[in-house]
N, C-alpha and C. Protein backbone atom coordinates (compact mmCIF):
# COMPACT_ATOMS: atom_id res chain seq x y z
N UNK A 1 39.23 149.07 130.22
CA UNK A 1 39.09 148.85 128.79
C UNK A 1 38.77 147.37 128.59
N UNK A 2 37.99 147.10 128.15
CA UNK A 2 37.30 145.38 127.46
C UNK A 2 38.35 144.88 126.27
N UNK A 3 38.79 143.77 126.18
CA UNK A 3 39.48 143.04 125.25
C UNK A 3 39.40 143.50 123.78
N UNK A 4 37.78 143.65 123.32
CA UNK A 4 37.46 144.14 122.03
C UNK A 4 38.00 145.72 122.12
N UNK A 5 37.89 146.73 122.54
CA UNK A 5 38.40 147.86 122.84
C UNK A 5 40.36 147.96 122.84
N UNK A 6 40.60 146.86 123.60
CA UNK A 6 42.21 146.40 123.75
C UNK A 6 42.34 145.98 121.77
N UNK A 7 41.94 145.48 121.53
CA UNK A 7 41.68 144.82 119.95
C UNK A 7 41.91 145.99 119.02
N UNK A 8 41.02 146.83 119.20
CA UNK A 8 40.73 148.42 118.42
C UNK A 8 41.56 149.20 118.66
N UNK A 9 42.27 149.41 119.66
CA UNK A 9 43.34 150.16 120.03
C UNK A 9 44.52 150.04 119.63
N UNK A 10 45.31 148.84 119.80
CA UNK A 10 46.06 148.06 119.35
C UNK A 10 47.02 148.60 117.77
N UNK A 11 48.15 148.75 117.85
CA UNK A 11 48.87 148.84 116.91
C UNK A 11 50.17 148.30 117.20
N UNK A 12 50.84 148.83 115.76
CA UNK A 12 52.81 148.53 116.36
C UNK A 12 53.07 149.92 116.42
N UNK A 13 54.02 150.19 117.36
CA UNK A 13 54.21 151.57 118.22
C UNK A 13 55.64 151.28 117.81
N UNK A 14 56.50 152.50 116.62
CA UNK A 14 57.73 152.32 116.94
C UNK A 14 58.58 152.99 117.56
N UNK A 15 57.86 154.36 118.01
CA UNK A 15 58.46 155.39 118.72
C UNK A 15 58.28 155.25 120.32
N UNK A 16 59.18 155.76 120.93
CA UNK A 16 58.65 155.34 122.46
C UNK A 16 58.97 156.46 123.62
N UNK A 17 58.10 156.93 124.52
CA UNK A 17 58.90 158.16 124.96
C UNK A 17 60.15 157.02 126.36
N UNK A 18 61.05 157.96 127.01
CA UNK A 18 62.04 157.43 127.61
C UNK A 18 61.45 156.51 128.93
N UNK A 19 60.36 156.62 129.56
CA UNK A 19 59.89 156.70 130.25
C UNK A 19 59.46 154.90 130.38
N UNK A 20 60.24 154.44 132.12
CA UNK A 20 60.26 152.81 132.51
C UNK A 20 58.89 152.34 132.80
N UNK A 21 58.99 150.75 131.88
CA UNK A 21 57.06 150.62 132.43
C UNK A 21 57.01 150.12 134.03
N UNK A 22 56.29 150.74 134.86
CA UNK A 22 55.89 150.72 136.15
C UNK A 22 55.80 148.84 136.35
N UNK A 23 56.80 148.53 137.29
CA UNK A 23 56.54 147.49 137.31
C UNK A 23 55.13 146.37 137.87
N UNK A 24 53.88 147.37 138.15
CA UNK A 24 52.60 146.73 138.55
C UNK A 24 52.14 146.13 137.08
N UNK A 25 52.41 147.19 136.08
CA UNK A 25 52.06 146.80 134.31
C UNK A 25 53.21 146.00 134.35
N UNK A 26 54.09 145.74 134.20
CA UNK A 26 55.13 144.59 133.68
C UNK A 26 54.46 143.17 134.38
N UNK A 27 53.81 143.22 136.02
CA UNK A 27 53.73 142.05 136.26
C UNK A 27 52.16 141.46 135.27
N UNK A 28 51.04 142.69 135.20
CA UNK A 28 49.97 142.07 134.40
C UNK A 28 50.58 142.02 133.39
N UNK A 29 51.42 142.60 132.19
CA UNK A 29 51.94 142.23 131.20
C UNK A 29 52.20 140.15 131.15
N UNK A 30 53.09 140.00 131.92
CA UNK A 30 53.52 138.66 132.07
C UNK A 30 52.59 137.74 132.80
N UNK A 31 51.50 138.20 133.48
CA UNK A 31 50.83 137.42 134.39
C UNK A 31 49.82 136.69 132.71
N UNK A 32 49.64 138.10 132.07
CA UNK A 32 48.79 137.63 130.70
C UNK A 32 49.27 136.66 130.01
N UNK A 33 50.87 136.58 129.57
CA UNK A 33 51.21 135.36 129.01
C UNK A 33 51.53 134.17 129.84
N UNK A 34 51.62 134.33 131.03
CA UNK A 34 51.38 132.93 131.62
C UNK A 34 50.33 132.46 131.45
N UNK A 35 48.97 133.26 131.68
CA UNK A 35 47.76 132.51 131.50
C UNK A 35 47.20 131.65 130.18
N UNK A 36 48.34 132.18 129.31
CA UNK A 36 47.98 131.88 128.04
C UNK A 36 47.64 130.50 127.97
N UNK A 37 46.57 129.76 127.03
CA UNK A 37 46.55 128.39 126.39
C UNK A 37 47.16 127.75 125.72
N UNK A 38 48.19 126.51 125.81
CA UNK A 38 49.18 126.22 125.20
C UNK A 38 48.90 124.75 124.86
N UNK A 39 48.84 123.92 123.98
CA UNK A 39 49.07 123.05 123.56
C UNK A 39 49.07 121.88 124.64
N UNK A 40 48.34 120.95 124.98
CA UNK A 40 48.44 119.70 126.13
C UNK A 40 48.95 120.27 127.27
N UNK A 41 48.86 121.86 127.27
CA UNK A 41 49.04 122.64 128.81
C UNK A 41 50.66 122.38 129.29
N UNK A 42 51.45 122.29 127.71
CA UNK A 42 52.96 122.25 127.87
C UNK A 42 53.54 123.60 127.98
N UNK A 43 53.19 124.24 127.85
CA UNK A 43 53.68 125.97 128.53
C UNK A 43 55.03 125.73 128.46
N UNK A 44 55.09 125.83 126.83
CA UNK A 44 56.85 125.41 126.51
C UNK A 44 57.33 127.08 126.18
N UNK A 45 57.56 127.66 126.92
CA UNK A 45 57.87 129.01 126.82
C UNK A 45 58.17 129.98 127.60
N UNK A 46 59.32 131.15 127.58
CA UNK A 46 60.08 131.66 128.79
C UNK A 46 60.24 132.93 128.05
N UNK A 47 60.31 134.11 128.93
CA UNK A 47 60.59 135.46 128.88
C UNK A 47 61.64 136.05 129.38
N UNK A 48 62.02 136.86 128.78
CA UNK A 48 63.05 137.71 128.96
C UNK A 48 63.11 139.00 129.42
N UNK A 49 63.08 139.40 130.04
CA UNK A 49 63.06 141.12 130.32
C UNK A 49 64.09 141.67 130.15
N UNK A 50 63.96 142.53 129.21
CA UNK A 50 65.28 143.56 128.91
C UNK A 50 65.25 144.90 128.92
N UNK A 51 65.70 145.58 129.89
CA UNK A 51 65.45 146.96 130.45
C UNK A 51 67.07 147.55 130.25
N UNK A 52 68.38 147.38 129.97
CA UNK A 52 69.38 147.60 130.31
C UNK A 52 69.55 148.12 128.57
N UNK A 53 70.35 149.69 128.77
CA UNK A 53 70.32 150.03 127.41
C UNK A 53 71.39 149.54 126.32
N UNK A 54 72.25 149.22 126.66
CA UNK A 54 73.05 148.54 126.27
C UNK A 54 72.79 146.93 125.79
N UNK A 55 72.34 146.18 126.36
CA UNK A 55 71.65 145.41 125.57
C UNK A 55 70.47 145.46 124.60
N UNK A 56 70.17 146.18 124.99
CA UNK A 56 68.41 146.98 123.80
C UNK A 56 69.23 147.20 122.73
N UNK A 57 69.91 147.81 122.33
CA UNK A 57 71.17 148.55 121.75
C UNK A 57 71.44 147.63 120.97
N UNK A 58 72.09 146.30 121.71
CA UNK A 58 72.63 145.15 120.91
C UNK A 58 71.62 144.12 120.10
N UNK A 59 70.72 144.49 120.86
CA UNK A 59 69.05 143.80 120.03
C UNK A 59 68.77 144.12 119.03
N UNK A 60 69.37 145.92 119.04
CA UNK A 60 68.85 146.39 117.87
C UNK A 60 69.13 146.23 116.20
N UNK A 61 69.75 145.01 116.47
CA UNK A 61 70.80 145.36 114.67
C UNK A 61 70.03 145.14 113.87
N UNK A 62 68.75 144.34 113.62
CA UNK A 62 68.18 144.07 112.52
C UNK A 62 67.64 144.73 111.82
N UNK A 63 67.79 144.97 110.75
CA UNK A 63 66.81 146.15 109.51
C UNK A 63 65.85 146.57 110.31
N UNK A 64 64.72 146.20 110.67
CA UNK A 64 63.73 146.64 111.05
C UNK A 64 63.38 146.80 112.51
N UNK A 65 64.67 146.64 113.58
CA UNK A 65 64.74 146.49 115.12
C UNK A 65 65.17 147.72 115.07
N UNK A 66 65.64 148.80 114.70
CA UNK A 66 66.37 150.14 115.40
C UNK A 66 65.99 150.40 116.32
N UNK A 67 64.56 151.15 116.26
CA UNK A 67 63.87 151.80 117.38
C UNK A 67 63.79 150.94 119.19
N UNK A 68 64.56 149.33 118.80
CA UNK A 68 64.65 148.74 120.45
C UNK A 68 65.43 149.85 121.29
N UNK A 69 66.43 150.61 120.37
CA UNK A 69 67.37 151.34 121.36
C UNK A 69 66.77 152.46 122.32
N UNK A 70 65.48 152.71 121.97
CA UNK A 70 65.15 153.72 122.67
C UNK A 70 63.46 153.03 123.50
N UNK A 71 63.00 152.09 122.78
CA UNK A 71 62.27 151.54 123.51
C UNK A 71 62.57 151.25 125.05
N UNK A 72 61.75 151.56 126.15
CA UNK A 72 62.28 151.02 127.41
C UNK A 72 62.27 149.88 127.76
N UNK A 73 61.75 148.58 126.91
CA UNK A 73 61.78 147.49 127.60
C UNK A 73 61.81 146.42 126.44
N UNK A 74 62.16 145.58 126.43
CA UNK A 74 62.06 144.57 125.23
C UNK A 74 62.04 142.65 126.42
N UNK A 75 60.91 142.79 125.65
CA UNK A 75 60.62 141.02 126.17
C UNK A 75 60.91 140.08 125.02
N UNK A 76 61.65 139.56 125.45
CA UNK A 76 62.41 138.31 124.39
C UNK A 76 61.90 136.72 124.62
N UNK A 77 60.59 136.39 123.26
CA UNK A 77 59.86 135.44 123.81
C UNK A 77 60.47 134.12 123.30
N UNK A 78 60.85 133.31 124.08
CA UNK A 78 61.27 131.94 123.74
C UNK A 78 60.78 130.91 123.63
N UNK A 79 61.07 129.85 123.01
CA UNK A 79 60.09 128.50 122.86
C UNK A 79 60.72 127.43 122.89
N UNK A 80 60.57 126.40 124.01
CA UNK A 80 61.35 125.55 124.53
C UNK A 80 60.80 124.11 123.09
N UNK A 81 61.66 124.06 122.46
CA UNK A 81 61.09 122.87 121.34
C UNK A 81 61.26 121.56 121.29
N UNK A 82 61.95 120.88 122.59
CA UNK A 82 62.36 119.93 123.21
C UNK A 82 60.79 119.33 123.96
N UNK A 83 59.95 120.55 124.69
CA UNK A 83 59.05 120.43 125.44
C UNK A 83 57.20 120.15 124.76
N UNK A 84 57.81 120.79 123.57
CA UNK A 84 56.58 120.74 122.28
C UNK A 84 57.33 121.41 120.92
N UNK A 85 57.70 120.12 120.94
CA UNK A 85 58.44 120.19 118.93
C UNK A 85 57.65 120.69 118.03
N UNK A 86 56.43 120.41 117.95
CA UNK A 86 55.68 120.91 116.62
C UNK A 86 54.88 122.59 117.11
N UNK A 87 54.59 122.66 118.70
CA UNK A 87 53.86 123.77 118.93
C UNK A 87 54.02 124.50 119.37
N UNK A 88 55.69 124.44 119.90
CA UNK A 88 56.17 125.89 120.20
C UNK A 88 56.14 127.03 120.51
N UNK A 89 56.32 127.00 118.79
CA UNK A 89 56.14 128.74 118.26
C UNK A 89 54.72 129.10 118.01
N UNK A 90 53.82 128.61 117.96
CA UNK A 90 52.36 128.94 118.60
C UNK A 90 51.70 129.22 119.49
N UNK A 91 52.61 128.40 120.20
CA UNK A 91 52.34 128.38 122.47
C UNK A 91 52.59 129.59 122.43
N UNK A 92 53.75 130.09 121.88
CA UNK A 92 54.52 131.37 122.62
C UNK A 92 53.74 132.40 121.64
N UNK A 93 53.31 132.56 119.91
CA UNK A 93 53.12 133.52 119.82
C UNK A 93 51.46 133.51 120.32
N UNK A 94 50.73 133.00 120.46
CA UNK A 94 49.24 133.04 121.88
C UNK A 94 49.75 134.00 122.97
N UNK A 95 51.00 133.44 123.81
CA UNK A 95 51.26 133.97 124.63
C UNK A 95 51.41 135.85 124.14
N UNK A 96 52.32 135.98 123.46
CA UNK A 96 52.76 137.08 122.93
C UNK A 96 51.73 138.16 122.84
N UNK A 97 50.56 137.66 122.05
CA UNK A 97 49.50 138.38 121.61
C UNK A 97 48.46 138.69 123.43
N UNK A 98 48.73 137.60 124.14
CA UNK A 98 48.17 137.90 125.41
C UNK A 98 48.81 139.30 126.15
N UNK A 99 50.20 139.37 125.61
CA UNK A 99 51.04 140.20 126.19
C UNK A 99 50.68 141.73 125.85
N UNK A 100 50.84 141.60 124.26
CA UNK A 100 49.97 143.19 123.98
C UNK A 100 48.88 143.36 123.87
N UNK A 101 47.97 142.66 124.38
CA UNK A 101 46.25 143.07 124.78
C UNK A 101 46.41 143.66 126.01
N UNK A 102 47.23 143.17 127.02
CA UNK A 102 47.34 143.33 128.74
C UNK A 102 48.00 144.81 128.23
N UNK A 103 49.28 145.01 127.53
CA UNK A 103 50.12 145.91 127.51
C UNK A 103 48.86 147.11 126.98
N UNK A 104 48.55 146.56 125.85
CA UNK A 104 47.47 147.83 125.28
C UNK A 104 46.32 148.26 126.22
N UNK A 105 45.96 147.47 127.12
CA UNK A 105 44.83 147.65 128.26
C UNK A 105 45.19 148.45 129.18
N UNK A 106 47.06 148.82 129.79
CA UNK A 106 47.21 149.27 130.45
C UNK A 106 48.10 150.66 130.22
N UNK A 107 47.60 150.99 128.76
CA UNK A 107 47.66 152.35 128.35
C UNK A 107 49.11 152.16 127.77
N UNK A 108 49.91 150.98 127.39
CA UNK A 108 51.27 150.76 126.88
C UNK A 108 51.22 150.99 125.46
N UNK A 109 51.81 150.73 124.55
CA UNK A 109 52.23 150.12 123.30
C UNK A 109 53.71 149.13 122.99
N UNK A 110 53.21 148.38 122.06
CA UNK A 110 54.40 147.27 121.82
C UNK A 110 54.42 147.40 120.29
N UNK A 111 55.31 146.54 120.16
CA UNK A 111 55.62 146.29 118.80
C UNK A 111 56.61 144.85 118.70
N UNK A 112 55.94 144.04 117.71
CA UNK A 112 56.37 142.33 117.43
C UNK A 112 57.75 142.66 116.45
N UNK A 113 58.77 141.99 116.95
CA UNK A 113 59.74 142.27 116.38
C UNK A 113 60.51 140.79 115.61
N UNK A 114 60.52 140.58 114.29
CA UNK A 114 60.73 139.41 113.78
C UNK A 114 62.15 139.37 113.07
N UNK A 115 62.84 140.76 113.04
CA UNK A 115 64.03 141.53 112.52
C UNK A 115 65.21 140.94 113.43
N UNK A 116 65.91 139.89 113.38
CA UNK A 116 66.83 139.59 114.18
C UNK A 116 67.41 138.61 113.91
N UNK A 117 68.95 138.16 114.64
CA UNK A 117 69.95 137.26 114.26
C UNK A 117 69.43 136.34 115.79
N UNK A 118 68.89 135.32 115.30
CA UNK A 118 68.54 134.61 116.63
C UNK A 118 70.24 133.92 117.31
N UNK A 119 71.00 133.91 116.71
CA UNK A 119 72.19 133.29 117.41
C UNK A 119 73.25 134.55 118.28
N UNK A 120 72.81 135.73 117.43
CA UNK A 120 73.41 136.82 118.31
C UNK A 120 72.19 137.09 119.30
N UNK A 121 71.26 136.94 119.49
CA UNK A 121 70.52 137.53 120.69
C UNK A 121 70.61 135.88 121.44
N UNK A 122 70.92 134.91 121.27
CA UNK A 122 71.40 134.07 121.82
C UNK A 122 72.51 134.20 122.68
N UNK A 123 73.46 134.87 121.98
CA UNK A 123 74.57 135.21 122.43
C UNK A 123 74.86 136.16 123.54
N UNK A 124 73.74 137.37 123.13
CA UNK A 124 73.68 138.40 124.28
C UNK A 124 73.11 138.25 125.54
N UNK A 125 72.16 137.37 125.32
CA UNK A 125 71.29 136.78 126.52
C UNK A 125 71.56 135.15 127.49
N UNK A 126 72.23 135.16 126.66
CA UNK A 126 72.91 133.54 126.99
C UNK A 126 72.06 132.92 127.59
N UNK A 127 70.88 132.29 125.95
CA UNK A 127 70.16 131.56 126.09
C UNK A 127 70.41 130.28 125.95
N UNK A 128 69.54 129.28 126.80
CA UNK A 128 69.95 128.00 126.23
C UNK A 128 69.84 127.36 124.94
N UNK A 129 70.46 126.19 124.67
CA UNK A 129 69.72 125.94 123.21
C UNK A 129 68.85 125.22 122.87
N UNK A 130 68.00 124.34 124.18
CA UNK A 130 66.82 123.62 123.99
C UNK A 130 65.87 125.05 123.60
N UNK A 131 66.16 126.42 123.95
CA UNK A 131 64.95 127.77 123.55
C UNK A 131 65.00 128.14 122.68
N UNK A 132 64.35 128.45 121.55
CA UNK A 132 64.28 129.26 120.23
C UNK A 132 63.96 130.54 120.69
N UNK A 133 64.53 131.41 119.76
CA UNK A 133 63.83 132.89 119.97
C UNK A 133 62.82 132.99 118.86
N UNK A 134 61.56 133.27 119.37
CA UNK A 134 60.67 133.09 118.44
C UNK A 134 60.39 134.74 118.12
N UNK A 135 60.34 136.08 118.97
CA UNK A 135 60.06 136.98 118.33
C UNK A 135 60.34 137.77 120.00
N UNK A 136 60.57 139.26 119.39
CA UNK A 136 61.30 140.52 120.54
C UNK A 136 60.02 141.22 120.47
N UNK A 137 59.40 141.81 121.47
CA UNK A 137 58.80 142.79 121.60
C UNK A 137 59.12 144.11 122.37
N UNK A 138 59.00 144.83 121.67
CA UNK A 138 59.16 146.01 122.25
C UNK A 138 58.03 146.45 123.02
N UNK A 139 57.90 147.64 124.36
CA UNK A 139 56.67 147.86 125.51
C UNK A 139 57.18 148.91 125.94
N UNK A 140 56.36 150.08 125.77
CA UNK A 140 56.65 151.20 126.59
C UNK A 140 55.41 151.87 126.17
N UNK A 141 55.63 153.29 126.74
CA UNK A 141 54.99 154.62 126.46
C UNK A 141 54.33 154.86 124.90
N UNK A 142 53.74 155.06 123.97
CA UNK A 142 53.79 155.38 122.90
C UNK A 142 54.63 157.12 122.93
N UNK A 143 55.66 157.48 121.69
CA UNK A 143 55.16 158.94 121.74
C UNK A 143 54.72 159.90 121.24
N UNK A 144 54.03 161.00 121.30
CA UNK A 144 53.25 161.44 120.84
C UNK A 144 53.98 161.63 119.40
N UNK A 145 55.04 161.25 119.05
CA UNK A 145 55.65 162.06 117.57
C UNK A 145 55.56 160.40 116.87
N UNK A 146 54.95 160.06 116.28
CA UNK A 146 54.52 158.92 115.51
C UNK A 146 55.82 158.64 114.43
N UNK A 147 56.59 157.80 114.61
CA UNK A 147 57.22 157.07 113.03
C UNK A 147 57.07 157.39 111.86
N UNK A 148 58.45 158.06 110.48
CA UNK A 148 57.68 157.41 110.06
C UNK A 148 57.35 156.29 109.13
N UNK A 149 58.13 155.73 109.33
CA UNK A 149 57.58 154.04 109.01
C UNK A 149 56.20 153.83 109.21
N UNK A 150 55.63 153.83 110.70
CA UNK A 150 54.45 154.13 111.35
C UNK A 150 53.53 154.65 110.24
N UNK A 151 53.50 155.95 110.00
CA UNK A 151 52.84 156.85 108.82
C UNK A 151 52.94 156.36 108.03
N UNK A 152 53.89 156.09 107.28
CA UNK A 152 53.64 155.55 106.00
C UNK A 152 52.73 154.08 105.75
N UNK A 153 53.20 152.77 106.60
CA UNK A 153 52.54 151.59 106.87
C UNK A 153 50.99 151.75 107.29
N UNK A 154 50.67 152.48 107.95
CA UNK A 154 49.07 152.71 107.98
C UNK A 154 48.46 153.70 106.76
N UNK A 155 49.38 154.66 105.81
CA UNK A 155 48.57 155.11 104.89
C UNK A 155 48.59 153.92 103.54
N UNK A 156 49.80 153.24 103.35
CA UNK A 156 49.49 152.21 102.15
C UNK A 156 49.09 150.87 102.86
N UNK A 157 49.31 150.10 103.66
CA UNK A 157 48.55 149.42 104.24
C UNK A 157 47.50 149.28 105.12
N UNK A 158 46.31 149.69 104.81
CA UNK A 158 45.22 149.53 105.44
C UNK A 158 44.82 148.43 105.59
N UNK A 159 43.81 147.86 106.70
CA UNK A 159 43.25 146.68 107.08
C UNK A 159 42.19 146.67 106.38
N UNK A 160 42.60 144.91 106.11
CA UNK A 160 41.19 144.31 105.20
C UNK A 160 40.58 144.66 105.70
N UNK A 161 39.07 144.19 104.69
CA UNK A 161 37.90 144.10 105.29
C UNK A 161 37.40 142.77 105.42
N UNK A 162 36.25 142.68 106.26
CA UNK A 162 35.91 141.22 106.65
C UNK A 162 35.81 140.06 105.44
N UNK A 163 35.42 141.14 104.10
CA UNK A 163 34.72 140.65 103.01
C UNK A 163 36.15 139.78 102.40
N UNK A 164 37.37 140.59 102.41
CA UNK A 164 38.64 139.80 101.90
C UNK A 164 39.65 138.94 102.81
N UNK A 165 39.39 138.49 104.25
CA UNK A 165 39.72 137.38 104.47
C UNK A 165 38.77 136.86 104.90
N UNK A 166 38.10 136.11 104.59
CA UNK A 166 36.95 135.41 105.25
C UNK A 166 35.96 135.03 104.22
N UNK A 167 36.52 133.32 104.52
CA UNK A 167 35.59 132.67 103.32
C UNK A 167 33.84 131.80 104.28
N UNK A 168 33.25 131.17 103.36
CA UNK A 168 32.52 130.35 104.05
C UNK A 168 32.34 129.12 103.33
N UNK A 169 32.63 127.79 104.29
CA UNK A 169 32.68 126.50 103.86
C UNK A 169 33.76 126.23 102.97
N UNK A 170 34.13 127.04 102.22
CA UNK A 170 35.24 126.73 100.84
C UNK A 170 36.41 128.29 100.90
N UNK A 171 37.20 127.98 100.38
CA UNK A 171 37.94 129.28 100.00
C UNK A 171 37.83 130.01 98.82
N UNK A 172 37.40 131.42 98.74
CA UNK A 172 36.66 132.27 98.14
C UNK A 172 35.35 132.23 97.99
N UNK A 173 34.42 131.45 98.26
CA UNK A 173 32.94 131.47 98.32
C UNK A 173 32.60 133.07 99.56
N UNK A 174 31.90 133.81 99.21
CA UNK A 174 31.57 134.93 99.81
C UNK A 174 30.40 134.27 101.59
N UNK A 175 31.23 135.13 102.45
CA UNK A 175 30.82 134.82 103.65
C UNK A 175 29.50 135.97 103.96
N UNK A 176 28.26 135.04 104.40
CA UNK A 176 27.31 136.09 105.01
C UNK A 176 27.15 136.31 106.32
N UNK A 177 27.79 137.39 106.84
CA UNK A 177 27.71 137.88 108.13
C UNK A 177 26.63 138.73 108.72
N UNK A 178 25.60 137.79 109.25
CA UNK A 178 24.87 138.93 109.92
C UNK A 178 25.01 138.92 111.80
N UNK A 179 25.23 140.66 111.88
CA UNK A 179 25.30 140.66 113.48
C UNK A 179 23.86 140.87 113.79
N UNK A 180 23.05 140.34 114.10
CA UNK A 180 21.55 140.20 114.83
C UNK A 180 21.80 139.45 116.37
């Protein structure tokens, strides 16, 4: 599958069948956010792998985290802000987005998880405190029985079109796109 294809494919997956991601996909998963481009090549940023259900469990408290409990894997992306104060949380979410292109390429689904008490998943993971938790992703299987949160979020939120984000030279001046 090509990147643009990885692009098109691409959603948030909140259902997940039980089933562990093969660890050859976990290593391209992570090999993708290492490669990532980071800021003066400060690669201020560290991962977490969380496979143990009981901690998924404890990940899960936030309004909108439930479904970690049954997800098989949750990567917990951190951002060292000691190492790049202002760029951080950019380094890492680049990285992040590297993570579910690789994940979506290799037939996975994820989902960006922003629903959380960063001092309790601090707590559970006994992170340091030069690391921020910048955002949880969930990675597994999709399953075939769709959310529905899922359902509902793709029938009232549909994706713009090119025409409504995308200005030219100024903001709101209409952009002319031709593909030739």
């Amino acid at each position: 599958m090509d990147v643009f294809e990885a692009i098109e494919k691409c959603r948030s997956i909140r259902n997940y069948e039980p089933t562990p991601v093969p660890k050859e996909k976990l290593e391209k998963i992570l090999e993708a956010a290492r490669l990532a481009p980071s800021a003066s090549n400060r690669q201020p940023r560290h991962f977490i792998v969380v496979t143990d259900a009981e901690k998924r469990k404890a990940l899960s408290g936030g309004m909108f985290a439930k479904f970690l409990r049954q997800s098989p894997m949750v990567i917990v992306a951190c951002g060292d802000e000691k190492t790049a104060p202002e760029w951080y949380a950019i380094d890492v979410a680049i990285a992040v987005e590297n993570m579910v292109l690789a994940a979506t390429g290799e037939g996975l689904g994820t989902c960006w998880i922003g629903s959380f008490d960063e001092n309790q998943v601090r707590d559970i993971l006994r992170i340091p405190k030069n690391l921020r938790v910048i955002v949880l992703l969930a990675v597994g299987y999709p399953s075939d029985k769709e959310s529905l949160t899922s359902k509902v979020l793709r029938v009232v939120r549909k994706r713009k079109s090119l025409d409504e984000i995308v200005s030219s030279e100024e903001y709101g001046k209409a952009c002319q796109l031709s593909l030739q």
